[in-house]
N, C-alpha and C. Protein backbone atom coordinates (compact mmCIF):
# COMPACT_ATOMS: atom_id res chain seq x y z
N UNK A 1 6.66 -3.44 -4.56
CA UNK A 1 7.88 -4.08 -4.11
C UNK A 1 7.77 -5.59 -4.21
N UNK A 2 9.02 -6.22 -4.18
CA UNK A 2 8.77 -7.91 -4.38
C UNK A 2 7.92 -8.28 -2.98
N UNK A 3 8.32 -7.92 -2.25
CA UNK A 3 7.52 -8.49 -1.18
C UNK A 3 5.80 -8.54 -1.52
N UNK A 4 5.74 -8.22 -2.32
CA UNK A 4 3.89 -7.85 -2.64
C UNK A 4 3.54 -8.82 -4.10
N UNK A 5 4.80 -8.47 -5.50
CA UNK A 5 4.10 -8.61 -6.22
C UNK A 5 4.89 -10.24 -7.18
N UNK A 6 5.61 -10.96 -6.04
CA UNK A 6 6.52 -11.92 -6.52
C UNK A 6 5.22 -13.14 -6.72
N UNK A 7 4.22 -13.23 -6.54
CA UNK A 7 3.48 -14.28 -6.94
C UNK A 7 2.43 -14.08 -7.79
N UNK A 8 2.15 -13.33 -8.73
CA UNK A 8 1.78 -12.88 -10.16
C UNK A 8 1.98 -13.78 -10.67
N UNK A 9 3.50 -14.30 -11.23
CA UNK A 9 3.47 -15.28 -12.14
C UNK A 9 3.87 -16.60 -11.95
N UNK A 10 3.64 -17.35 -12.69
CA UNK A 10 4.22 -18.72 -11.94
C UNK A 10 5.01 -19.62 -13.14
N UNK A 11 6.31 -19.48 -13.26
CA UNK A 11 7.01 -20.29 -14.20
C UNK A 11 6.66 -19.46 -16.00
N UNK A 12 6.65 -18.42 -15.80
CA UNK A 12 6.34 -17.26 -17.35
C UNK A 12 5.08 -17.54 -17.38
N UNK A 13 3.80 -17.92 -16.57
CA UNK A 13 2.32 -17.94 -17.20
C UNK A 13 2.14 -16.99 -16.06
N UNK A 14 0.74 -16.29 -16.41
CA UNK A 14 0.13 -15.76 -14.83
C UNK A 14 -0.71 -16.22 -13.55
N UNK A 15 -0.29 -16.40 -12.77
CA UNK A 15 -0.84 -17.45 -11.62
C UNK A 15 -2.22 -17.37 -11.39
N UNK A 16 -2.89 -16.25 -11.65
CA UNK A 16 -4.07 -16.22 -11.67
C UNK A 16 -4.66 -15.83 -13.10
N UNK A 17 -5.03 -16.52 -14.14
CA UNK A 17 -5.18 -16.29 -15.62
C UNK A 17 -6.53 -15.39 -15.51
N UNK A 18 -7.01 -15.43 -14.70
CA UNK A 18 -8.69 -15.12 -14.96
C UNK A 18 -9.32 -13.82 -14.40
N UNK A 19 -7.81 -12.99 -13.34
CA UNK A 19 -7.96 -12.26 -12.35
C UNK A 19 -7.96 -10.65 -13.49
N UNK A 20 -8.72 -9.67 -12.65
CA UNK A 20 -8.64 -8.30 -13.45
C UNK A 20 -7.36 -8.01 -12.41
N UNK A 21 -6.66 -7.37 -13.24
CA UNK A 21 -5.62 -6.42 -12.30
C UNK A 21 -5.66 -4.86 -12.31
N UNK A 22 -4.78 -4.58 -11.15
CA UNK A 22 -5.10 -2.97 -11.21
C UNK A 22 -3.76 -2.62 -10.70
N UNK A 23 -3.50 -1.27 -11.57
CA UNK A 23 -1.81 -0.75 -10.77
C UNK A 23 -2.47 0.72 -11.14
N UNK A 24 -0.92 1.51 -10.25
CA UNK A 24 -1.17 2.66 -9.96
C UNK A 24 -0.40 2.91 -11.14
N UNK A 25 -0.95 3.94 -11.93
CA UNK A 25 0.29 4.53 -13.40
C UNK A 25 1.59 5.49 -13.03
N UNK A 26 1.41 6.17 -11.95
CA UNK A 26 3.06 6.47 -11.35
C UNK A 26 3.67 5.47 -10.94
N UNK A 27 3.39 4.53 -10.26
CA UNK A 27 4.35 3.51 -9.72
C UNK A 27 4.37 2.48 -10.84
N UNK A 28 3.76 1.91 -11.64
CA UNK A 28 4.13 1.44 -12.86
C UNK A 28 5.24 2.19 -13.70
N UNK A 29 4.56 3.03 -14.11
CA UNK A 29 6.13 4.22 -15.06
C UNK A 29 7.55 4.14 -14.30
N UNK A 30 7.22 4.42 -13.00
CA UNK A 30 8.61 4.36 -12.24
C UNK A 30 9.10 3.32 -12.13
N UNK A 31 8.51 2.10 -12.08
CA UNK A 31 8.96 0.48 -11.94
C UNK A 31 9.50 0.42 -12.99
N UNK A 32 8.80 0.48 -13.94
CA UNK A 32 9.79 0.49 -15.73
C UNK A 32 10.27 1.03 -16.55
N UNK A 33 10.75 1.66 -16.29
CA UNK A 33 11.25 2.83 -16.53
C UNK A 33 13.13 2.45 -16.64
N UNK A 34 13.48 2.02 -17.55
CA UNK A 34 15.11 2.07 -17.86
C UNK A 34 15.75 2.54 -17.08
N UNK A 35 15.60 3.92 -16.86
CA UNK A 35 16.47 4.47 -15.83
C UNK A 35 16.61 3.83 -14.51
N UNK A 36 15.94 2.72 -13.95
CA UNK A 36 16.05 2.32 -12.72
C UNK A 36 17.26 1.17 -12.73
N UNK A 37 18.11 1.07 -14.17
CA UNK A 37 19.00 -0.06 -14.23
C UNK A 37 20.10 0.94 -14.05
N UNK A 38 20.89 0.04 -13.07
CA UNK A 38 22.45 0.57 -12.89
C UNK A 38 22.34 1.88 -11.14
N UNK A 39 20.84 1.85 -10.69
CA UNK A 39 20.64 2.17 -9.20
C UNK A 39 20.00 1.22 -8.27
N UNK A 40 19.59 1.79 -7.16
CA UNK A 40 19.51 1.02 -5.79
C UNK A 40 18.38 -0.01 -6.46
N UNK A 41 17.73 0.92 -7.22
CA UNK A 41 15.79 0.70 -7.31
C UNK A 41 15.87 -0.69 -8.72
N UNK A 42 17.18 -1.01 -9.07
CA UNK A 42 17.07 -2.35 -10.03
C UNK A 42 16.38 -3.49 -9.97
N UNK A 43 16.51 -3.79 -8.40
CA UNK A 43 16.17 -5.21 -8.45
C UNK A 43 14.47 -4.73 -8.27
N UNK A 44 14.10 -3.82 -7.99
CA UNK A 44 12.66 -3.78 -7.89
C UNK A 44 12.75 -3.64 -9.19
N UNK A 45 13.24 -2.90 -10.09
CA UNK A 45 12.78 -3.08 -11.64
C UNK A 45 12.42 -4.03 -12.26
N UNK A 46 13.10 -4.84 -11.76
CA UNK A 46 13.55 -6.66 -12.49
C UNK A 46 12.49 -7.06 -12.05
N UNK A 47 11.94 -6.99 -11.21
CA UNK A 47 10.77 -8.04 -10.84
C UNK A 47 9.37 -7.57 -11.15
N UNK A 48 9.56 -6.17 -11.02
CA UNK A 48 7.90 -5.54 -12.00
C UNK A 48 8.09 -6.35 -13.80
N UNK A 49 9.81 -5.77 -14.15
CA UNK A 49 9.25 -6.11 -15.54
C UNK A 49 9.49 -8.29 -15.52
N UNK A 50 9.51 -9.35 -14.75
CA UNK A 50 9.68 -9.81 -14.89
C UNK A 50 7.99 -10.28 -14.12
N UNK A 51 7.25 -9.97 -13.27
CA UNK A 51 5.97 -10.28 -12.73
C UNK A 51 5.00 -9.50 -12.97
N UNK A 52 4.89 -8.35 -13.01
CA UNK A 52 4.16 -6.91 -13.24
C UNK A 52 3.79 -6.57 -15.27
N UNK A 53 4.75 -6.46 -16.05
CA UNK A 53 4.76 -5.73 -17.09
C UNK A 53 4.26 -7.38 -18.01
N UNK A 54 4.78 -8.61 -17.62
CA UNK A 54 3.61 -9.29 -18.84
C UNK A 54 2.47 -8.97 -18.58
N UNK A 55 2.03 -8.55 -17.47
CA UNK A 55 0.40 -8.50 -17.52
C UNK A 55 -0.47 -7.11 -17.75
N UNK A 56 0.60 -6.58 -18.03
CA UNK A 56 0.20 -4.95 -18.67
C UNK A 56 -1.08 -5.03 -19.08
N UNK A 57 -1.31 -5.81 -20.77
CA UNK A 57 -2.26 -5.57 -21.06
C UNK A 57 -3.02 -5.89 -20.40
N UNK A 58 -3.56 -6.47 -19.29
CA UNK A 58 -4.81 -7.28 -18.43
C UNK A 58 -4.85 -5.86 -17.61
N UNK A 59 -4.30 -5.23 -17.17
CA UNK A 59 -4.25 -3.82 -16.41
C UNK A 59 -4.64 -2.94 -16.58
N UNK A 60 -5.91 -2.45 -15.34
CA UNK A 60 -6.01 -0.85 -15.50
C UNK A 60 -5.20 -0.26 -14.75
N UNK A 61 -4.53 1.07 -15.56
CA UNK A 61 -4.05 1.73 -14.74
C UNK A 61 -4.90 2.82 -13.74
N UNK A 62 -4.39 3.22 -13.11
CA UNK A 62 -5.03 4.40 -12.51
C UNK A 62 -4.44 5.38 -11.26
N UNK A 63 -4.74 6.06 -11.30
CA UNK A 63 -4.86 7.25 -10.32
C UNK A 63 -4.94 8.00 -9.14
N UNK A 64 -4.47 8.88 -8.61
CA UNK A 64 -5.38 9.04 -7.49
C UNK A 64 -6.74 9.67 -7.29
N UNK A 65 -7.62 8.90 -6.73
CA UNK A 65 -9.01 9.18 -6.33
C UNK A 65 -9.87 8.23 -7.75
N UNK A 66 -9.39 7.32 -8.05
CA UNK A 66 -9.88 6.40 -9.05
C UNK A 66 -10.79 5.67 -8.08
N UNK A 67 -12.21 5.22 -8.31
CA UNK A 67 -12.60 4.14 -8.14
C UNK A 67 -12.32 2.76 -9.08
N UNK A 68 -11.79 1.96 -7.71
CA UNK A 68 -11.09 0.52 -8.51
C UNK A 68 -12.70 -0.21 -9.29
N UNK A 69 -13.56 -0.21 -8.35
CA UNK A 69 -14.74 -0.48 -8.56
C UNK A 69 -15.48 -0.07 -7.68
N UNK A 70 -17.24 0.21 -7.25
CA UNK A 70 -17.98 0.61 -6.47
C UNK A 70 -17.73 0.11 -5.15
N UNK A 71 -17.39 1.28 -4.50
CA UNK A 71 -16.95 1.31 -3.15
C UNK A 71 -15.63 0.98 -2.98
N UNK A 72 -14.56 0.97 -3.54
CA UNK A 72 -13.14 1.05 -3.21
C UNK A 72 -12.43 2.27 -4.39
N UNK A 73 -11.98 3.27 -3.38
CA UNK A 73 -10.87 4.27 -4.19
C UNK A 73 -9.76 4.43 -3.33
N UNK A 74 -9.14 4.79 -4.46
CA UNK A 74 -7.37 4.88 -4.35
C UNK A 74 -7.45 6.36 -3.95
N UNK A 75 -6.18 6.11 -3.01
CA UNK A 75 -5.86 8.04 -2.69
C UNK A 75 -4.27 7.43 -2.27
N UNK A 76 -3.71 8.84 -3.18
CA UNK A 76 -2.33 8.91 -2.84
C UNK A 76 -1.54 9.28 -1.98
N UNK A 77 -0.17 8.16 -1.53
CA UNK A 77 0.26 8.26 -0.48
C UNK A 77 1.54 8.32 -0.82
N UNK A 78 2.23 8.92 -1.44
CA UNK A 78 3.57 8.81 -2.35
C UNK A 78 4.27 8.85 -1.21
N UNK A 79 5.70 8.40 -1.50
CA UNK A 79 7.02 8.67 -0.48
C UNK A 79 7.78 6.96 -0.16
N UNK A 80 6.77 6.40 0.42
CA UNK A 80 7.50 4.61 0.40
C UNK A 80 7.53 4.33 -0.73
N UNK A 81 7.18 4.80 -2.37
CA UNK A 81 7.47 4.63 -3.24
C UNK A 81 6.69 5.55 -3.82
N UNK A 82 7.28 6.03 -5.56
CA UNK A 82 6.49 6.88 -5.95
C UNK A 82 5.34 7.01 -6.30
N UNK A 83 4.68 6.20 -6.45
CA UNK A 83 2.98 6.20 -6.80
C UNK A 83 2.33 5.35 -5.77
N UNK A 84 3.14 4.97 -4.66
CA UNK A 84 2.64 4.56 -3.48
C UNK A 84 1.06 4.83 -2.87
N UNK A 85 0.04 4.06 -2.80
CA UNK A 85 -1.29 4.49 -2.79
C UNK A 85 -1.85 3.57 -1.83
N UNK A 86 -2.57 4.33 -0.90
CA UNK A 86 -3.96 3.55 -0.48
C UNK A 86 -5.21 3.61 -1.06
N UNK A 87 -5.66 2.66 -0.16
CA UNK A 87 -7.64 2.19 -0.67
C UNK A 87 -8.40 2.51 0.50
N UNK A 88 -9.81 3.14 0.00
CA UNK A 88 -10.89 3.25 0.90
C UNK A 88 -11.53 2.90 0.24
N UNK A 89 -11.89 1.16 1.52
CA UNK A 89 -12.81 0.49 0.73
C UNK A 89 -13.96 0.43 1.70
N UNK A 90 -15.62 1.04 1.34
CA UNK A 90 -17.05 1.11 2.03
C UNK A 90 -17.99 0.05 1.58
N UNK A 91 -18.98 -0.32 2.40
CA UNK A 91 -19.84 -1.38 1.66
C UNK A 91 -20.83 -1.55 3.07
N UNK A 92 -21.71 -1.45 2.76
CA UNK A 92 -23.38 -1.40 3.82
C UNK A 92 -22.70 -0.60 4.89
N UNK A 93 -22.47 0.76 4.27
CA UNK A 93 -22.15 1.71 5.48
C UNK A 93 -21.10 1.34 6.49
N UNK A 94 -20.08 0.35 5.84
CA UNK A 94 -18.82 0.42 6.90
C UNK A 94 -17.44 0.67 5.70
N UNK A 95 -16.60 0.91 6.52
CA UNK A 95 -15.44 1.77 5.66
C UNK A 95 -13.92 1.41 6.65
N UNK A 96 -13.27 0.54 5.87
CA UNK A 96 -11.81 0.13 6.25
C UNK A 96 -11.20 0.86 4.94
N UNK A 97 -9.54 1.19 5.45
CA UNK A 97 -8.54 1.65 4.87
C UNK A 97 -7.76 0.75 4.93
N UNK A 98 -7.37 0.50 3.59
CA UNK A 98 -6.48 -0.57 3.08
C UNK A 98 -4.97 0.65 2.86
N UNK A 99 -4.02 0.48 3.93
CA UNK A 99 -3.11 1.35 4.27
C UNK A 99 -1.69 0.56 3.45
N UNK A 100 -1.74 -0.62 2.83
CA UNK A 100 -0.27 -1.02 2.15
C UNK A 100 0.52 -0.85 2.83
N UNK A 101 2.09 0.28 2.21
CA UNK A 101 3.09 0.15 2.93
C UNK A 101 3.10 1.56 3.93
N UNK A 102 2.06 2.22 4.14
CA UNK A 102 2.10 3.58 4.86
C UNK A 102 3.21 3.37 6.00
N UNK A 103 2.87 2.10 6.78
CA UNK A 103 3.62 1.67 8.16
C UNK A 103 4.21 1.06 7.87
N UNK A 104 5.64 0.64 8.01
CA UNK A 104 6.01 -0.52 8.12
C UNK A 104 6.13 -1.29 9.59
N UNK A 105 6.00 -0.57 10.31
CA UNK A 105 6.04 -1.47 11.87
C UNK A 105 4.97 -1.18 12.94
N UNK A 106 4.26 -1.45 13.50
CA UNK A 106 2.98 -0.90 13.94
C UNK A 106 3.06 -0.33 15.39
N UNK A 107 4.32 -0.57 15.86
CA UNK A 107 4.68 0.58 16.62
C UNK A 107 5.52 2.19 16.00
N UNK A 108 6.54 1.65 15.53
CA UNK A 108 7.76 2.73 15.27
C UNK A 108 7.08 3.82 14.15
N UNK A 109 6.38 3.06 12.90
CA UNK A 109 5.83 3.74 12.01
C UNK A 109 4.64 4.07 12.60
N UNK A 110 3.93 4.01 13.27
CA UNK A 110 3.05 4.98 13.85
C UNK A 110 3.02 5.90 15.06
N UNK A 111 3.70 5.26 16.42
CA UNK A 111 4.06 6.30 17.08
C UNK A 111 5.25 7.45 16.45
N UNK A 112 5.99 7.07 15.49
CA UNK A 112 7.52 8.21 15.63
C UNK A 112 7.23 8.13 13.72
N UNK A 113 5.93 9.09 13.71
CA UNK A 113 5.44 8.93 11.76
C UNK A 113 6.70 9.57 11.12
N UNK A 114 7.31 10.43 11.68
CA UNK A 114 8.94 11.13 11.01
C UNK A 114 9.93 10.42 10.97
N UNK A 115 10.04 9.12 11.39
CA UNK A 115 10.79 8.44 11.57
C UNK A 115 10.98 7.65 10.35
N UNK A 116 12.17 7.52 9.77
CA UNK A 116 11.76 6.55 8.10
C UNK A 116 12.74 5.32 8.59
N UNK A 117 12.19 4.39 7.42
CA UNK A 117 12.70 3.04 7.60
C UNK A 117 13.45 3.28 5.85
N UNK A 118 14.35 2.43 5.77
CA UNK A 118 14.90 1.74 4.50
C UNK A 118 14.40 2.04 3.34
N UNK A 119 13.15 1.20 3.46
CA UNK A 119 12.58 0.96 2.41
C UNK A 119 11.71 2.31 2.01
N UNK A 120 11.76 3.03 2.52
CA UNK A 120 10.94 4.69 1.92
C UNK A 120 11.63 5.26 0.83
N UNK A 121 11.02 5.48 -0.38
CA UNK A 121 12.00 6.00 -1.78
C UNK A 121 12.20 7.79 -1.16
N UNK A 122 10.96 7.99 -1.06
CA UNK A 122 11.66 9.63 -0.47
C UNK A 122 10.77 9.58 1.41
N UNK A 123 11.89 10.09 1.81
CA UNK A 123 11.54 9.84 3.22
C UNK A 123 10.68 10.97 3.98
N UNK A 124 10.55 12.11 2.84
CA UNK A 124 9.95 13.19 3.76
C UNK A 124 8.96 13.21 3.17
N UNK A 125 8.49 12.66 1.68
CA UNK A 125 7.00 12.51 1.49
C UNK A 125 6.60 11.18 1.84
N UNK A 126 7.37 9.91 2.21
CA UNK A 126 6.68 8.89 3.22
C UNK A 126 6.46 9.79 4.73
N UNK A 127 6.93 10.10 5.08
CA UNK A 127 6.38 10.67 6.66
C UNK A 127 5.05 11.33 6.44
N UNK A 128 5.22 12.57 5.16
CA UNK A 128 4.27 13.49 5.33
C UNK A 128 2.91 12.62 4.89
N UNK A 129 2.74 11.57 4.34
CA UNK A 129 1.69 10.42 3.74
C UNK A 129 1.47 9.73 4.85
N UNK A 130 2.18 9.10 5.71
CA UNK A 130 1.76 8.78 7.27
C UNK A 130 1.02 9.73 7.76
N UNK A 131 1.48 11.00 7.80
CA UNK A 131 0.82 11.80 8.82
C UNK A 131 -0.73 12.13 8.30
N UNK A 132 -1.01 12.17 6.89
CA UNK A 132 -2.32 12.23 6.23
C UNK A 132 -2.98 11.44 6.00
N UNK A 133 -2.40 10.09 5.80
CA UNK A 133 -3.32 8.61 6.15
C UNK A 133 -3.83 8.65 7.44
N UNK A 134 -2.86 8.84 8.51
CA UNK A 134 -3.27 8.12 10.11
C UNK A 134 -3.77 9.44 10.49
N UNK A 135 -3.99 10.56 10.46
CA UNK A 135 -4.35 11.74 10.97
C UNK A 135 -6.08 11.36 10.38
N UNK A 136 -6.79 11.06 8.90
CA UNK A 136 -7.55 10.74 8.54
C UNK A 136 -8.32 9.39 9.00
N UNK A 137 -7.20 8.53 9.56
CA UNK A 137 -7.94 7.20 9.84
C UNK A 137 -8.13 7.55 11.34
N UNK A 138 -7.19 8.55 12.45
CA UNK A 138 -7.19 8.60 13.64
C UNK A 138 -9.24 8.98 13.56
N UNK A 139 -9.09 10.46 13.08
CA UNK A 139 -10.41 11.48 12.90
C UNK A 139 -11.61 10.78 13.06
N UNK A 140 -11.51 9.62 11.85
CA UNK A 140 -12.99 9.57 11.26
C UNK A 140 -12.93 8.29 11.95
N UNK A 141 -11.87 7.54 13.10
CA UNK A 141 -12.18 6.77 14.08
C UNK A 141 -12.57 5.26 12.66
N UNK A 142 -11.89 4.79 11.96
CA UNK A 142 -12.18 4.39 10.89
C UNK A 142 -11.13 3.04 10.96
N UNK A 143 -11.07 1.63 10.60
CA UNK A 143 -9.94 0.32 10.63
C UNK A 143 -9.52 0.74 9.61
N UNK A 144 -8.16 0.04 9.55
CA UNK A 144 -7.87 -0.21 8.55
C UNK A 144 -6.81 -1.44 8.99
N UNK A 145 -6.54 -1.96 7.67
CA UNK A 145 -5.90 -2.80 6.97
C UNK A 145 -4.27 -2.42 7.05
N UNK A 146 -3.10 -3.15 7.95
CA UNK A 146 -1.95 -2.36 7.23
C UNK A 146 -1.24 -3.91 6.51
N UNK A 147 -0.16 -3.90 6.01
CA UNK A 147 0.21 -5.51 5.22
C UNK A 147 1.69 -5.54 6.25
N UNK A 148 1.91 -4.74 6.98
CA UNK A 148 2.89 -5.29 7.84
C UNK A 148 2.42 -5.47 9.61
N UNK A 149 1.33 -4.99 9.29
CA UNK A 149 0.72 -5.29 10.77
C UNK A 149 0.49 -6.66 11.22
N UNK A 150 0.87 -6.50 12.68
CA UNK A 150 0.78 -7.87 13.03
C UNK A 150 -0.69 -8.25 12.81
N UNK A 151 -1.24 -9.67 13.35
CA UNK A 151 -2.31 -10.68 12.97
C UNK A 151 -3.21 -9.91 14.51
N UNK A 152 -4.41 -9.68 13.32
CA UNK A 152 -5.02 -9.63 12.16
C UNK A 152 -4.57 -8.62 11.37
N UNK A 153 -3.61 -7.91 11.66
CA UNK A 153 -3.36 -7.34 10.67
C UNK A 153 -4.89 -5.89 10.12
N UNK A 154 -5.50 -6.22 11.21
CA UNK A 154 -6.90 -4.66 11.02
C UNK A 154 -6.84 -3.84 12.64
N UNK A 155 -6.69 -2.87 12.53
CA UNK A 155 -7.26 -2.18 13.73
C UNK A 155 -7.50 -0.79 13.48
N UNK A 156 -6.95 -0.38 14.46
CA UNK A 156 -7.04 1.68 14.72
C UNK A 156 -6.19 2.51 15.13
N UNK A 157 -6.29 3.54 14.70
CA UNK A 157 -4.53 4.48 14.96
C UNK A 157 -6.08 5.50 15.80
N UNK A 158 -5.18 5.78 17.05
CA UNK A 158 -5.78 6.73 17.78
C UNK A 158 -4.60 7.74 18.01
N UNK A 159 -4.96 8.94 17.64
CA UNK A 159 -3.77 9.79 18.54
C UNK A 159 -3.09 9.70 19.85
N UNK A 160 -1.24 9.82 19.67
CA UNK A 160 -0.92 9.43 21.02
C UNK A 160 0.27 10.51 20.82
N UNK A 161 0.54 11.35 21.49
CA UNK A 161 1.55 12.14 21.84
C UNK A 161 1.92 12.40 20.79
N UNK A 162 3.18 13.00 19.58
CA UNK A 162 3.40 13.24 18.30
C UNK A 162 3.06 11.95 17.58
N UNK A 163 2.11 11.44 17.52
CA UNK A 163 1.88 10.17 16.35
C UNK A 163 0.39 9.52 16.71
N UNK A 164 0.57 8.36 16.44
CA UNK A 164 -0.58 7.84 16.50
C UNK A 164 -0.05 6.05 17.34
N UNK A 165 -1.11 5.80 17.67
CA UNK A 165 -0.85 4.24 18.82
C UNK A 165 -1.91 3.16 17.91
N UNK A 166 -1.82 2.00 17.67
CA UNK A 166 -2.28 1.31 16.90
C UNK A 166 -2.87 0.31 18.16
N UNK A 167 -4.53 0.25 17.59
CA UNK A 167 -5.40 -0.65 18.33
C UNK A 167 -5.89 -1.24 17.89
N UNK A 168 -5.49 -2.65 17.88
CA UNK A 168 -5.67 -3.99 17.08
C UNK A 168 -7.62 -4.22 17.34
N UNK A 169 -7.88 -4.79 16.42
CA UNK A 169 -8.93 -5.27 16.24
C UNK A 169 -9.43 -6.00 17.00
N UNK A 170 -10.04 -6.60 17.63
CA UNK A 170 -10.28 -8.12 18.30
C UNK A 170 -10.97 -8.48 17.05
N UNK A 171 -11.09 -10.22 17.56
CA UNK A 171 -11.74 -10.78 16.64
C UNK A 171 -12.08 -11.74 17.28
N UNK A 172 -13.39 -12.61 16.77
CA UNK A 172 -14.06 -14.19 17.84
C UNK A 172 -14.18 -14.74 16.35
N UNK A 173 -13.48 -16.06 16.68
CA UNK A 173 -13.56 -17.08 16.00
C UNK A 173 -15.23 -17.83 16.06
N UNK A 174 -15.73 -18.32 15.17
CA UNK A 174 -17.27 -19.29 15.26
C UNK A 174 -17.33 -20.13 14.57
N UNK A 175 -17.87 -21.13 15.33
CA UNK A 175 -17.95 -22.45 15.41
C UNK A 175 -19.65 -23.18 14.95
């Protein structure tokens, strides 16, 4: 979505010339894909093929259950968009979930996971992808990462009545 991928380029060059990139190949195909001109999903078209598709060739695509590189894989979370994906990323035996758009609000989208917002392309496989992200992150008692969570933006979904309750991280600043 633009909210994510509007600073890729900067004035037709790529803002980061030197960076490897990585996309998911369902949500790429679906971003560019012609058919998205003349529906809701246009203006997201316009901005993959106007930030996203020059940098094709610099791009791996991939999959679900791809390792991006050692110790981070993708697992699919379709429904807030179609190739919609998280990351489990491990390293000296610790393991955060990089959750994207699973939530969008860190109350509503996690206590009331059936509950859809707007921005979900299909709303009953975004719920059912909430309920298998946060049911997995509740379990294995595991952080993660969400990009609409408030600051810091890392904590924990613990089970709470039909959903899950989000428990922010602490953090100490050092000096």
């Amino acid at each position: 979505h633009g909210d994510h991928i509007g600073g890729l380029m900067e004035k037709g060059a790529p803002a980061f010339p030197n960076a490897r990139y990585i996309a998911g190949q369902v949500e790429y195909d679906f971003w560019t894909d012609e058919a998205r001109v003349g529906t809701p999903a246009e203006g997201g078209h316009k901005g993959v093929l106007a930030n996203v598709k020059p940098l094709a060739e610099k791009t791996t695509f991939i999959g679900d259950g791809a390792d991006v590189v050692t110790g981070i894989t993708s697992m699919a979370a379709f429904g807030h968009s179609p190739g919609h994906m998280v990351f489990n990323v491990e390293s000296s035996g610790k393991r955060l979930v990089l959750t994207a758009d699973t939530a969008n609000h860190y109350v509503l989208s996690l206590q009331k996971p059936d509950w859809q917002v707007r921005f979900d392309m299909d709303k009953a496989k975004a719920a059912a992808s909430r309920r298998k992200v946060f049911d997995m992150i509740a379990a294995d008692k595991v952080a993660f990462l969400g990009y609409h969570m408030p600051f810091p933006a890392v904590g924990y979904a613990e089970k709470f009545e039909d959903g899950y309750r989000f428990v922010p991280k602490s953090y100490q600043f050092e000096i």
